[in-house]
C-alpha atoms as a PDB file:
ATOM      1  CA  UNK A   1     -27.442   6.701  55.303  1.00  0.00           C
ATOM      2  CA  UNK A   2     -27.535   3.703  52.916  1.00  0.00           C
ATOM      3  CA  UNK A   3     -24.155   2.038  54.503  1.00  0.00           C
ATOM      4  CA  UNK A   4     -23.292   0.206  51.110  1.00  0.00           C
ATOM      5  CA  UNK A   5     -21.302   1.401  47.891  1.00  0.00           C
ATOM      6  CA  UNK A   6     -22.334   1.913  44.585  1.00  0.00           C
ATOM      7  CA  UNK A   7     -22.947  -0.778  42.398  1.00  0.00           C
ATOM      8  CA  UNK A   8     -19.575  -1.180  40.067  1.00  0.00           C
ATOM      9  CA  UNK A   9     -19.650   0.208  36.560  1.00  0.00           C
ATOM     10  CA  UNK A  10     -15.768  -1.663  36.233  1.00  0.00           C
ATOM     11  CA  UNK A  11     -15.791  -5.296  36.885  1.00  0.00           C
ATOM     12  CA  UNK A  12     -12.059  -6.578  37.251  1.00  0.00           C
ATOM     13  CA  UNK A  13     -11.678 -10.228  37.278  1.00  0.00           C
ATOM     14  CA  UNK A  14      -7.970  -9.984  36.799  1.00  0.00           C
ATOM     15  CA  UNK A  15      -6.854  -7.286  39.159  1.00  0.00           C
ATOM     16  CA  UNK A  16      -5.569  -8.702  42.703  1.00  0.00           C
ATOM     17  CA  UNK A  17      -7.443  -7.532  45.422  1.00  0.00           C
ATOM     18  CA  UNK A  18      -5.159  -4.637  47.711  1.00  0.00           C
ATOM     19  CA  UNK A  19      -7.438  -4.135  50.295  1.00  0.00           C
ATOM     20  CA  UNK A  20     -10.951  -4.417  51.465  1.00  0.00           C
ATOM     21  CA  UNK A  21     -11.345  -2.197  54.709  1.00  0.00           C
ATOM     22  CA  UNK A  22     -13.539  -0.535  56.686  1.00  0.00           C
ATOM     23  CA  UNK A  23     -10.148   1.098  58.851  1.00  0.00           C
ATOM     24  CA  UNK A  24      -9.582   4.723  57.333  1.00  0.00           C
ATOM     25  CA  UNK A  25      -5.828   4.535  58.569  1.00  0.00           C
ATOM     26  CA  UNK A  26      -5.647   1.191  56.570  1.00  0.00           C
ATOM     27  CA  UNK A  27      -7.247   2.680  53.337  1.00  0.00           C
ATOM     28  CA  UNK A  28      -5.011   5.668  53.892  1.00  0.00           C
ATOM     29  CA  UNK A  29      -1.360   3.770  54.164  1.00  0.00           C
ATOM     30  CA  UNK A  30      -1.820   1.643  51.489  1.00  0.00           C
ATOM     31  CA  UNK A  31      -3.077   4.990  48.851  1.00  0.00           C
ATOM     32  CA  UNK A  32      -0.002   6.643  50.323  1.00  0.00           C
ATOM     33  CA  UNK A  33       2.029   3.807  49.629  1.00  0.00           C
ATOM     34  CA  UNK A  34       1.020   3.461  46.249  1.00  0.00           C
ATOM     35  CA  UNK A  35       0.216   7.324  44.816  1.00  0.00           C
ATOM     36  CA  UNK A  36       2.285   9.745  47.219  1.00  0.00           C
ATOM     37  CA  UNK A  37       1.531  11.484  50.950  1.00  0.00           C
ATOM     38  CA  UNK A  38      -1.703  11.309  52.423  1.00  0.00           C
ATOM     39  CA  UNK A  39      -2.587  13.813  55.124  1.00  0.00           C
ATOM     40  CA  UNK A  40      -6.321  13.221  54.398  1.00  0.00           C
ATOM     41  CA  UNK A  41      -9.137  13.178  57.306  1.00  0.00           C
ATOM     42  CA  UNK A  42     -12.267  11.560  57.174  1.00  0.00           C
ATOM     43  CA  UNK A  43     -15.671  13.500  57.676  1.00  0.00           C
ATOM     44  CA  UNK A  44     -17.730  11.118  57.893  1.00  0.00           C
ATOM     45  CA  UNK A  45     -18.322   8.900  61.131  1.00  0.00           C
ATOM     46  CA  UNK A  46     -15.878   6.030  60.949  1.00  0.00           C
ATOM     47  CA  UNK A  47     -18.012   3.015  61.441  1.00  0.00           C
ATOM     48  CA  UNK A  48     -19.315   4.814  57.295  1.00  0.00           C
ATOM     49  CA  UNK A  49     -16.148   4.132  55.978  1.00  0.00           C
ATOM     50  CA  UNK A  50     -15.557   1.433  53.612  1.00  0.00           C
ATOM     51  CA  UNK A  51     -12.891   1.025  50.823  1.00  0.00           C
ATOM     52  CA  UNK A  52     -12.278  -1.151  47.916  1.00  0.00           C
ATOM     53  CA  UNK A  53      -8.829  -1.147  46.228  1.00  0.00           C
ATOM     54  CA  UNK A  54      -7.670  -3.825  43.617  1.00  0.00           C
ATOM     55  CA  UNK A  55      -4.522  -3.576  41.489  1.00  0.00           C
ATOM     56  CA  UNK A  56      -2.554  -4.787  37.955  1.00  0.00           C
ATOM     57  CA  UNK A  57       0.489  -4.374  36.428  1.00  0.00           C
ATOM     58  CA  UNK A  58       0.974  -4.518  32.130  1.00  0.00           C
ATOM     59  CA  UNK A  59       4.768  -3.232  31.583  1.00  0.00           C
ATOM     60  CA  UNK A  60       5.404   0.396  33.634  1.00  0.00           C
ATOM     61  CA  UNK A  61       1.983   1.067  33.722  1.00  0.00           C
ATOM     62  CA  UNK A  62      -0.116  -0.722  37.126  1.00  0.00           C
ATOM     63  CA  UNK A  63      -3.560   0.246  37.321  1.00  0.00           C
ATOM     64  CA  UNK A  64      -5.766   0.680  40.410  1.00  0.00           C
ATOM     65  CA  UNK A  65      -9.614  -0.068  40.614  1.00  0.00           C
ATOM     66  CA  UNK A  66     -10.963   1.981  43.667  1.00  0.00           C
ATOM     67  CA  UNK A  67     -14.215   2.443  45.292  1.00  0.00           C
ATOM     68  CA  UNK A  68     -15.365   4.500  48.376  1.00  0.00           C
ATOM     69  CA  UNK A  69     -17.650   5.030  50.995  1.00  0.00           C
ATOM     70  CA  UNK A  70     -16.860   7.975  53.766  1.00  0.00           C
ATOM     71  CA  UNK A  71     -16.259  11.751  52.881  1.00  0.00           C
ATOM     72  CA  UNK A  72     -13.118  12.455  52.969  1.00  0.00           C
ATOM     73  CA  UNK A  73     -10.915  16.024  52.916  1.00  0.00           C
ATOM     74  CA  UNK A  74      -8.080  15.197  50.316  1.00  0.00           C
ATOM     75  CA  UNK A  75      -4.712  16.463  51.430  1.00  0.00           C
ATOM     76  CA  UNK A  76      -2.164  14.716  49.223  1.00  0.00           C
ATOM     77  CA  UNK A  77       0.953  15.670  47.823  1.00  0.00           C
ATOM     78  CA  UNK A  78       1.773  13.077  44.331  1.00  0.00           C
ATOM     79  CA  UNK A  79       4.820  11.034  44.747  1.00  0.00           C
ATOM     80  CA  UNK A  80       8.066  11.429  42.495  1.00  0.00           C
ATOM     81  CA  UNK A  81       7.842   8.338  41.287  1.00  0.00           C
ATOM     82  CA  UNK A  82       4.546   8.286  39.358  1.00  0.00           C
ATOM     83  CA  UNK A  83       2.588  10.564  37.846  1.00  0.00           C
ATOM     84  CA  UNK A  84      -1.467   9.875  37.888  1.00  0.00           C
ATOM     85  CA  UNK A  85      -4.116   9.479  35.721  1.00  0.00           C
ATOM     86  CA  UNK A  86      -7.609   9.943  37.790  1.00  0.00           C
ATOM     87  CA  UNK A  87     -10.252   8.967  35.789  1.00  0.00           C
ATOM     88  CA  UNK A  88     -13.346   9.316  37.792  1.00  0.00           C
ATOM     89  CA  UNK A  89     -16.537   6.420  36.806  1.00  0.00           C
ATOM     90  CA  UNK A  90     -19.137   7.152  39.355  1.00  0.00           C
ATOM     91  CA  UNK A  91     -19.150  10.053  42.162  1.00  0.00           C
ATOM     92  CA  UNK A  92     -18.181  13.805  42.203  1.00  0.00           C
ATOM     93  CA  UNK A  93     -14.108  14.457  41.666  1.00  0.00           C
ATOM     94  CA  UNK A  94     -13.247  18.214  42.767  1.00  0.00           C
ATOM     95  CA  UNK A  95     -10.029  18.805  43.572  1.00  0.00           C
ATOM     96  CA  UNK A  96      -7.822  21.977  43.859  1.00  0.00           C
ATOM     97  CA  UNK A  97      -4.700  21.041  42.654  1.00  0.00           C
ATOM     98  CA  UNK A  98      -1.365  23.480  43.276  1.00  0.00           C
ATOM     99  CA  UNK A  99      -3.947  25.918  43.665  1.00  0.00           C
ATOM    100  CA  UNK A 100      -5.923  25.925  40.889  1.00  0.00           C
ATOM    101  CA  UNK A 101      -9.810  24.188  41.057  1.00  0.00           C
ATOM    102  CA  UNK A 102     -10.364  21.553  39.022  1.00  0.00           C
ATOM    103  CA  UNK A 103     -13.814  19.166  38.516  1.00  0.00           C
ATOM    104  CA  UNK A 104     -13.458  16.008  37.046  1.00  0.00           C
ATOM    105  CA  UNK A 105     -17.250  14.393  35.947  1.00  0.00           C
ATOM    106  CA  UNK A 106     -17.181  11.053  34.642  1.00  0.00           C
ATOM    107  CA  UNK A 107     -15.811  10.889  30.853  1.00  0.00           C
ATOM    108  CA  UNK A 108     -13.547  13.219  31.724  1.00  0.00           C
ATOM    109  CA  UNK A 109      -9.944  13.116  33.813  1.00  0.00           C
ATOM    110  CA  UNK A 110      -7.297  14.445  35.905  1.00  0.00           C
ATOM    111  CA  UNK A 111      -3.443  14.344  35.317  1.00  0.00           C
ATOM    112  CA  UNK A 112      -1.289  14.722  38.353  1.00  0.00           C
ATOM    113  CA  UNK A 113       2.014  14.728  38.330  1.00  0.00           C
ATOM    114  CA  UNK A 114       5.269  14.246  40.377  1.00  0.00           C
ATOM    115  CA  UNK A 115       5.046  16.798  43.550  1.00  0.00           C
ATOM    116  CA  UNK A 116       1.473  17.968  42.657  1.00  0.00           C
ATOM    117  CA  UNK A 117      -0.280  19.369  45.367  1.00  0.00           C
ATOM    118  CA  UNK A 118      -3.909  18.237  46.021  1.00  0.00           C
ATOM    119  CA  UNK A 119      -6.746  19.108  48.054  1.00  0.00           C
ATOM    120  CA  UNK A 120     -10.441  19.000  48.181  1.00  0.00           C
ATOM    121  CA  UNK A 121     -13.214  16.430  49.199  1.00  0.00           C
ATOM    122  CA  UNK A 122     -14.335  13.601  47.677  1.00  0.00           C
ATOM    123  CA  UNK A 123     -18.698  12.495  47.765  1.00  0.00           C
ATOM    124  CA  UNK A 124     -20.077  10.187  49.871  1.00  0.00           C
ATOM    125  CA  UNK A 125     -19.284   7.238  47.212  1.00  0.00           C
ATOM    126  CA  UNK A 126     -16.688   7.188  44.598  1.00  0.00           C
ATOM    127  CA  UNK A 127     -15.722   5.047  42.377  1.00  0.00           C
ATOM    128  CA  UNK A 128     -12.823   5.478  39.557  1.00  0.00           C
ATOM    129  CA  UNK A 129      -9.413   4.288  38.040  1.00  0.00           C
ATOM    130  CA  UNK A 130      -5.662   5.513  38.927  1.00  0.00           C
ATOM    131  CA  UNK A 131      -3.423   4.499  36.113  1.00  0.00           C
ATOM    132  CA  UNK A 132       0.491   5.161  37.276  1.00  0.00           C
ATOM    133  CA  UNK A 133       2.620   6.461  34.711  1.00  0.00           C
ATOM    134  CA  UNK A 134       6.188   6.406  34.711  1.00  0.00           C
ATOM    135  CA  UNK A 135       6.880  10.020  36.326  1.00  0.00           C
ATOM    136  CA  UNK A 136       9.133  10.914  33.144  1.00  0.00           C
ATOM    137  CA  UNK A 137       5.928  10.189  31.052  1.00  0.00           C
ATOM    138  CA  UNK A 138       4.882  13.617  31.321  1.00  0.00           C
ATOM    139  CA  UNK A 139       6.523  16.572  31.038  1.00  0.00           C
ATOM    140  CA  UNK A 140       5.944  19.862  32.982  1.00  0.00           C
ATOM    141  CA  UNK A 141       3.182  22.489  32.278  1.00  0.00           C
ATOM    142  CA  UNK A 142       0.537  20.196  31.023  1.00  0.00           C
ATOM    143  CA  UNK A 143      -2.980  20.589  32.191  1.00  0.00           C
ATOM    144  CA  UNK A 144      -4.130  18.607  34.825  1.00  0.00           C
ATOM    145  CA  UNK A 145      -7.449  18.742  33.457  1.00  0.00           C
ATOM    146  CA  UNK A 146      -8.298  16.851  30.511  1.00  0.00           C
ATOM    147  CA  UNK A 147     -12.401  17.484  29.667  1.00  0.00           C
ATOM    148  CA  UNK A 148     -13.869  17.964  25.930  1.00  0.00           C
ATOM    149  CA  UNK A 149     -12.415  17.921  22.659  1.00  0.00           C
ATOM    150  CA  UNK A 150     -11.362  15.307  20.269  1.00  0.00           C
ATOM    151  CA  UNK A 151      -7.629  15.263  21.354  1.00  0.00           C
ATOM    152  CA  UNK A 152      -8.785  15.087  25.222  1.00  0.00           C
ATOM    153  CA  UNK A 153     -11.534  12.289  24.459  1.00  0.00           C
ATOM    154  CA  UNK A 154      -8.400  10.064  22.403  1.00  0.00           C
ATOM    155  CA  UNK A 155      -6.580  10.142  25.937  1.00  0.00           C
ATOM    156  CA  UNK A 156      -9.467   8.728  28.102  1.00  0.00           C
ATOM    157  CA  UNK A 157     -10.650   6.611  26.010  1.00  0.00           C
ATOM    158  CA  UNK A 158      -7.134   4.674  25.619  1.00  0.00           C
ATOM    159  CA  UNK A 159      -6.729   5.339  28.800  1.00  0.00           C
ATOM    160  CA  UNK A 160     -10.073   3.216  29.211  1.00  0.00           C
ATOM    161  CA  UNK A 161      -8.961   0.744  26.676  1.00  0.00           C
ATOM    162  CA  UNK A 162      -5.817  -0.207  28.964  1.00  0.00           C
ATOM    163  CA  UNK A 163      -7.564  -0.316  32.000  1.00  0.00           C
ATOM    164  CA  UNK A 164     -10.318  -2.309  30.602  1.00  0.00           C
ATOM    165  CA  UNK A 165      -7.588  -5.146  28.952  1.00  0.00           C
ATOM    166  CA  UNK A 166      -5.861  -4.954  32.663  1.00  0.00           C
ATOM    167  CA  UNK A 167      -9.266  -5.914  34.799  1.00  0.00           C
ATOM    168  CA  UNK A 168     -10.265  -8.491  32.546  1.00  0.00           C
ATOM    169  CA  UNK A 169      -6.695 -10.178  31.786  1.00  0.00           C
ATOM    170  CA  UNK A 170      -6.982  -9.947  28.005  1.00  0.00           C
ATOM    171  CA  UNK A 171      -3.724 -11.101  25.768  1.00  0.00           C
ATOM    172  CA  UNK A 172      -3.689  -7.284  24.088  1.00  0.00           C
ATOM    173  CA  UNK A 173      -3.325  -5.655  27.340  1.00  0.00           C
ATOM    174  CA  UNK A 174       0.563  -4.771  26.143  1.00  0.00           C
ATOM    175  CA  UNK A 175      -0.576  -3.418  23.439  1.00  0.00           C
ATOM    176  CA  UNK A 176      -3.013  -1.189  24.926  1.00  0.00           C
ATOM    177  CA  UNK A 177      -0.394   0.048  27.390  1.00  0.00           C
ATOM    178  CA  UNK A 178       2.035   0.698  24.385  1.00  0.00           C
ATOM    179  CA  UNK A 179      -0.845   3.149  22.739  1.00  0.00           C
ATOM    180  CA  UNK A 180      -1.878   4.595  26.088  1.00  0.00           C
ATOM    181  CA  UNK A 181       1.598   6.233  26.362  1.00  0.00           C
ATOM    182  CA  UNK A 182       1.634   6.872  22.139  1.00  0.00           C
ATOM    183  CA  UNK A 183      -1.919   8.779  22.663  1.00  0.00           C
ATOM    184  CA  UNK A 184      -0.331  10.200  25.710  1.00  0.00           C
ATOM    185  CA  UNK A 185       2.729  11.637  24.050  1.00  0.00           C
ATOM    186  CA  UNK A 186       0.181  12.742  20.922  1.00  0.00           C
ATOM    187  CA  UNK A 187      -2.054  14.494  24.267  1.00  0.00           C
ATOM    188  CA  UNK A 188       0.938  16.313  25.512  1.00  0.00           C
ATOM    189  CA  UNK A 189       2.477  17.443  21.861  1.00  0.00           C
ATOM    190  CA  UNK A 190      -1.666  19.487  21.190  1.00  0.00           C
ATOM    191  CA  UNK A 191      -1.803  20.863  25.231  1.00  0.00           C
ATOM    192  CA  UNK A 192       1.951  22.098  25.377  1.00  0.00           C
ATOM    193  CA  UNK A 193       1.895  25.581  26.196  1.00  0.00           C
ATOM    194  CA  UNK A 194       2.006  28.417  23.527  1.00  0.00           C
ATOM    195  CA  UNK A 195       2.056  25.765  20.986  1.00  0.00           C
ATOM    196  CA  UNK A 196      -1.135  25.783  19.337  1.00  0.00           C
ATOM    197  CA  UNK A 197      -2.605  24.067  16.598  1.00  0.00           C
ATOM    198  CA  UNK A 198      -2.227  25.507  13.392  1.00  0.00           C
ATOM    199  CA  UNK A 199      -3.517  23.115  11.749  1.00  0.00           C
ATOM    200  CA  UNK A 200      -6.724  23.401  12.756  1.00  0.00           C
ATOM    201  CA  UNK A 201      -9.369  23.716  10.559  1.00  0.00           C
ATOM    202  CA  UNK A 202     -12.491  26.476  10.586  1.00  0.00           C
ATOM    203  CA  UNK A 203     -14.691  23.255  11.058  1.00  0.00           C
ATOM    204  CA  UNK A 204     -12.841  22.457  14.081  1.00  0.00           C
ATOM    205  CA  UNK A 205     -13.781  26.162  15.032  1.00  0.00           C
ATOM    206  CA  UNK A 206     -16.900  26.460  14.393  1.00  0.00           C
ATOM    207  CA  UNK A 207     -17.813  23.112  15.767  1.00  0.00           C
ATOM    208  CA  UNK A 208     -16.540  24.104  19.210  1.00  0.00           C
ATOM    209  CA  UNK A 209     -18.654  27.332  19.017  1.00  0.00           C
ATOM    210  CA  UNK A 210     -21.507  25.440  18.338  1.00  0.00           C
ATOM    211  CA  UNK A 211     -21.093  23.691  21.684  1.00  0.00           C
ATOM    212  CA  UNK A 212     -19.965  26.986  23.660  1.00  0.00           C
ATOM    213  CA  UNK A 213     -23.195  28.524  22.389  1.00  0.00           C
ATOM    214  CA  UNK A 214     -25.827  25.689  23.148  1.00  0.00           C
ATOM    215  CA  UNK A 215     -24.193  24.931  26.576  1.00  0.00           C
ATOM    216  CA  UNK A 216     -24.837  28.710  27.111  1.00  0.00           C
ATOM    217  CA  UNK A 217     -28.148  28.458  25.948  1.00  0.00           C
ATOM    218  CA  UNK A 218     -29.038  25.718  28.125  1.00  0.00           C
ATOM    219  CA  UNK A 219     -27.942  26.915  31.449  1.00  0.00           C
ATOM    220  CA  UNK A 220     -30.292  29.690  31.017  1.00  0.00           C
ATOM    221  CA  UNK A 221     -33.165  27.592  30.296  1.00  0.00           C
ATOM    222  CA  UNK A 222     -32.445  24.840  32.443  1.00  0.00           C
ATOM    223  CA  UNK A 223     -36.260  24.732  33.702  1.00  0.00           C
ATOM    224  CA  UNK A 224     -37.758  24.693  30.581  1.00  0.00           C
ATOM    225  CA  UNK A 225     -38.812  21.335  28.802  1.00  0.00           C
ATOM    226  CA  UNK A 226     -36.904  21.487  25.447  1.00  0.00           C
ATOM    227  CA  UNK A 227     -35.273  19.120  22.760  1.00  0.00           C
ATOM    228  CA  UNK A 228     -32.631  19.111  20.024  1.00  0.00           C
ATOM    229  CA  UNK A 229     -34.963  21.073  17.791  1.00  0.00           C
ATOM    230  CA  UNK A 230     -35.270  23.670  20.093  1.00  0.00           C
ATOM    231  CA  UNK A 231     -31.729  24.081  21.425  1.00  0.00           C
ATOM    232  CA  UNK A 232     -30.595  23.564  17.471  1.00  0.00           C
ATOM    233  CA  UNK A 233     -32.781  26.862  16.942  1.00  0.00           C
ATOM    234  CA  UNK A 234     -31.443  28.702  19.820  1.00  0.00           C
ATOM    235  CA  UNK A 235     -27.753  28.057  18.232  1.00  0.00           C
ATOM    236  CA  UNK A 236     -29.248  28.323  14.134  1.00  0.00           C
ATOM    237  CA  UNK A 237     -28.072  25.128  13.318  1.00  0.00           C
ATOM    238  CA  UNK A 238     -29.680  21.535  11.877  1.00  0.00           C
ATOM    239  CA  UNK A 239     -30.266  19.291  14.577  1.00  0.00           C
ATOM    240  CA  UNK A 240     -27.957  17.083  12.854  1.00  0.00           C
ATOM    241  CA  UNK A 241     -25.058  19.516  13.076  1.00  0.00           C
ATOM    242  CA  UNK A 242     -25.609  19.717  16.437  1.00  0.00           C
ATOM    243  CA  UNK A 243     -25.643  16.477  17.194  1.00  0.00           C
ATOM    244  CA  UNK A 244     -22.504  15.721  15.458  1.00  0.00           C
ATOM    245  CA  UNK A 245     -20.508  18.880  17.224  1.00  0.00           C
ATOM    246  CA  UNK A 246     -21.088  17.565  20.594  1.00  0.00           C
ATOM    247  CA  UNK A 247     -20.493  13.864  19.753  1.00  0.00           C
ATOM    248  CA  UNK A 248     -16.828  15.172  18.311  1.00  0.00           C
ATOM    249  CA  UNK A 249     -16.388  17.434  21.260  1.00  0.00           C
ATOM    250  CA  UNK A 250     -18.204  15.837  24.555  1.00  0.00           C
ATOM    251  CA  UNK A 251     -18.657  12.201  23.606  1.00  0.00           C
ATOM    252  CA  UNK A 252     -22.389  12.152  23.677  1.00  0.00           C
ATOM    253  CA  UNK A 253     -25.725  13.902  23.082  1.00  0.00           C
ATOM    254  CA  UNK A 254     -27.245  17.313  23.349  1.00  0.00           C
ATOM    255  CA  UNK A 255     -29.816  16.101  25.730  1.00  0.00           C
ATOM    256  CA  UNK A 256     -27.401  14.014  27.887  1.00  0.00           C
ATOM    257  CA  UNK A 257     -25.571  17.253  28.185  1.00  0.00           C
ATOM    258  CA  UNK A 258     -28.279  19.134  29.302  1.00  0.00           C
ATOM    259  CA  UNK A 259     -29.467  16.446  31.895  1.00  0.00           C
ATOM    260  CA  UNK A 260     -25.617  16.485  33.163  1.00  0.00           C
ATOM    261  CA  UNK A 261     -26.136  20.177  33.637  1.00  0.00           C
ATOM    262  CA  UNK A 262     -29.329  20.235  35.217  1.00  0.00           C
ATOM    263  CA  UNK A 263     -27.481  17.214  37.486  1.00  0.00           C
ATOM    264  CA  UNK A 264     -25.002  19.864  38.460  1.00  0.00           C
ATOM    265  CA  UNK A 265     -27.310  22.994  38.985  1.00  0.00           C
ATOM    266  CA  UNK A 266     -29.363  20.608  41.966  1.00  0.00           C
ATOM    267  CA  UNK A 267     -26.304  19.782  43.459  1.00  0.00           C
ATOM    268  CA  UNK A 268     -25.440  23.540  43.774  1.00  0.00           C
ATOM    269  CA  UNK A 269     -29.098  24.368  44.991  1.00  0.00           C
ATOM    270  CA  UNK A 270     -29.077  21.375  47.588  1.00  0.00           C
ATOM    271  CA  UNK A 271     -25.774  22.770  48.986  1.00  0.00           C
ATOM    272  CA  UNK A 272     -27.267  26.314  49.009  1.00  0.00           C
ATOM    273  CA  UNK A 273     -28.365  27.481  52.528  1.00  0.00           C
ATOM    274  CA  UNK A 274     -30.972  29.425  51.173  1.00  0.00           C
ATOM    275  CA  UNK A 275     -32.750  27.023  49.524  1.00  0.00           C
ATOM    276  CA  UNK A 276     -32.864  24.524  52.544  1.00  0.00           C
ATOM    277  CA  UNK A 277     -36.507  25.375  53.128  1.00  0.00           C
ATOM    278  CA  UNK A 278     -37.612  24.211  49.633  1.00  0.00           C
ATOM    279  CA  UNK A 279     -38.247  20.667  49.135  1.00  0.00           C
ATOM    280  CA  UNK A 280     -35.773  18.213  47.214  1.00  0.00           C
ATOM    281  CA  UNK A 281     -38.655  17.693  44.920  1.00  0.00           C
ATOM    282  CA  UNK A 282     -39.197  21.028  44.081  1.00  0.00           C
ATOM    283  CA  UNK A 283     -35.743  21.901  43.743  1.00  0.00           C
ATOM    284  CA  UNK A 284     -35.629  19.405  40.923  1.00  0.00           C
ATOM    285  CA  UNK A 285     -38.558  20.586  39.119  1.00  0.00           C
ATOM    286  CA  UNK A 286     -37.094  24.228  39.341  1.00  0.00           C
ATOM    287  CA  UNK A 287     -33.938  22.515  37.111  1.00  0.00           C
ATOM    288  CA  UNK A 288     -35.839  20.443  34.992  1.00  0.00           C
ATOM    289  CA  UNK A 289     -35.790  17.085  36.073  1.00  0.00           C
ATOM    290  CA  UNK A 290     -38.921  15.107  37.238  1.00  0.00           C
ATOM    291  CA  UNK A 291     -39.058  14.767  40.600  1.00  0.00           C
ATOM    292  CA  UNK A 292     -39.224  10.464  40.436  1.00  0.00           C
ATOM    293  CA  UNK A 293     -36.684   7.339  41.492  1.00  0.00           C
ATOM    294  CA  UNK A 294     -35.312   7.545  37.758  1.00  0.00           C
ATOM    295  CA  UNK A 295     -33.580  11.461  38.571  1.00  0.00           C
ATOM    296  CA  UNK A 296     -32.514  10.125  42.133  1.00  0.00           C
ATOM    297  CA  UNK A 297     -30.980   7.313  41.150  1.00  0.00           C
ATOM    298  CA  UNK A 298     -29.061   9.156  37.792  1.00  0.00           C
ATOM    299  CA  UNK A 299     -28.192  11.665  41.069  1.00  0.00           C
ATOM    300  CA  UNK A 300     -26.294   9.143  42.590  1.00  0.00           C
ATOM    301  CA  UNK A 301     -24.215   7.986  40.005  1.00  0.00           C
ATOM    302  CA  UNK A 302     -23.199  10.651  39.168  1.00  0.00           C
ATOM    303  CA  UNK A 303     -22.706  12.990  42.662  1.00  0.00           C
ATOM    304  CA  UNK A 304     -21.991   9.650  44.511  1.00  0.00           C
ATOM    305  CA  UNK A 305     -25.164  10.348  47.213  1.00  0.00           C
ATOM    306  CA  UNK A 306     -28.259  10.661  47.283  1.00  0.00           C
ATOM    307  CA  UNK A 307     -30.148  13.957  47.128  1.00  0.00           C
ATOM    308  CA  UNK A 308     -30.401  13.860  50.315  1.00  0.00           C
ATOM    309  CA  UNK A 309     -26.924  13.232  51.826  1.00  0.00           C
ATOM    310  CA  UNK A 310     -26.043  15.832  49.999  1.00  0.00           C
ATOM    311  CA  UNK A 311     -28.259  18.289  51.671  1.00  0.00           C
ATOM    312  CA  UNK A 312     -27.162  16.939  54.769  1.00  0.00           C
ATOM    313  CA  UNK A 313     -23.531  17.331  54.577  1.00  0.00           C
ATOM    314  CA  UNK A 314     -21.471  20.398  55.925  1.00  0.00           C
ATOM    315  CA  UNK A 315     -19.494  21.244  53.019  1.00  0.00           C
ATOM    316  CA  UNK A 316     -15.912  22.650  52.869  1.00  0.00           C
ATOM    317  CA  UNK A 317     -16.598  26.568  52.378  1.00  0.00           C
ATOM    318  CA  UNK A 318     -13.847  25.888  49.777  1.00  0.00           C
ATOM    319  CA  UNK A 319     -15.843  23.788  47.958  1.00  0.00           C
ATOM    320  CA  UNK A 320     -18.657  26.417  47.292  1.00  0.00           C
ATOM    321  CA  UNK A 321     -16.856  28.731  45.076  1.00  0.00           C
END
């Protein structure tokens, strides 16, 4: 195993470091002292365990930059002081939180709040950004999932904004943590329950389909070369109407969502017993990637291993669900 972690994606000039550590009981008393109750365990052998944890303050929000190596079985229970924003930037977030699974990619985030309940197990390398939010911020029955759509997408991205005028010390950072919790409040008024939205518009609609039905259509043609044209077919609509749905809904492109799912379909078939016998590289020609440095290293981003490791690993048989 490469013994290193993953190059950053958030560089943090400003934050002060917390700890730098390779001692797992370390790593875990300052987490617990700053999010809630660890029980956690590591997985991995101890002398692969190394942690990175830096941390800033801008009004009641403080803001922690961390980074991983060492698989580690989550067992956490959020503290009543705080509730969490988890917004994952490199490595594989899945997490079953007060008993319902939830998988957080990165562009996409987790809310937990005071006395959540968490489990699950986090890849080989992680890297991401807690934001702690005063724990009257949010109010009860809220998702703790917060994925596509153009209300869900506001949220992360000032939620990026903030952390992003933290790390680097910028004079705004007050004003980014005043619209975090405005987008936040805006967040929680759309995803109360029973509410709805009725002013939502048949665009809005029909939009959404539009992804629903390509995303369909691409997991059953995952091993076929195709492009917007022919995934704009499959759905009758203009490429360009495509491409505008899932820019509004998902933040990016058709074909970066279809790489991100052919991502996740070799992770499942590398954790599959069955398929141990078949080679890595075949594995990723049977989803659609080319079998080359380029997929391995996308791989790693964005599971937080390599191909291998992940083959490797014993996984949680609650993890393969």
């Amino acid at each position: 195993m490469n013994n290193a972690l993953l190059p950053p994606l958030f560089h943090a000039p400003a934050l002060k470091p917390l700890v730098e550590s390779v001692d797992f009981d370390e790593w875990q008393a300052v987490v617990g002292s700053s999010l809630g109750e660890h029980r956690s365990t590591l997985r991995t052998p101890a002398k692969r365990f190394l942690c990175r944890m830096a941390w800033g303050q801008t009004g009641p929000l403080q803001l922690l930059h961390l980074e991983g190596q060492g698989q580690i079985d989550l067992r956490r229970v959020q503290g009543s002081q705080h509730a969490v924003l988890w917004l994952p930037l490199q490595g594989w977030s899945q997490e079953r939180i007060n008993g319902t699974w939830q998988v957080a990619e990165p562009g996409e985030a987790l809310l937990l709040r005071p006395g959540d309940e968490l489990e699950g197990a986090t890849s080989t390398r992680l890297e991401g950004l807690s934001i702690l939010l005063p724990g009257g911020a949010v109010g009860p029955g809220l998702p703790s999932f917060i994925g596509s759509g153009p209300h869900n997408r506001a949220l992360v991205a000032a939620a990026r904004q903030f952390a992003g005028a933290v790390a680097m010390g910028l004079p705004g950072k007050e004003h980014a943590a005043t619209n975090l919790l405005e987008v936040l409040r805006e967040w929680e008024q759309r995803s109360a329950p029973c509410r709805g939205d009725k002013r939502e518009r048949i665009t809005t609609i029909r939009r959404r389909t539009y992804v629903a039905d390509a995303r369909q259509w691409m997991r059953h043609h995952l091993h076929e070369p195709c492009g917007i044209l022919q995934v704009a077919a499959a759905v009758e609509v203009s490429p360009r109407t495509l491409q505008y749905a899932f820019l509004q809904e998902l933040g990016h492109t058709p074909m970066a969502e279809l790489r991100r799912l052919r991502l996740r379909h070799l992770r499942q078939l590398l954790q599959d017993p069955d398929h141990r016998t078949v080679s890595i590289a075949e594995l990723m020609a049977q989803t659609g990637l080319l079998a080359s440095g380029s997929t391995a290293a996308d791989y790693r981003r964005y599971c937080g291993e390599s191909p291998l490791e992940t083959r490797q690993q014993t996984w949680p048989s609650y993890q393969n669900r």
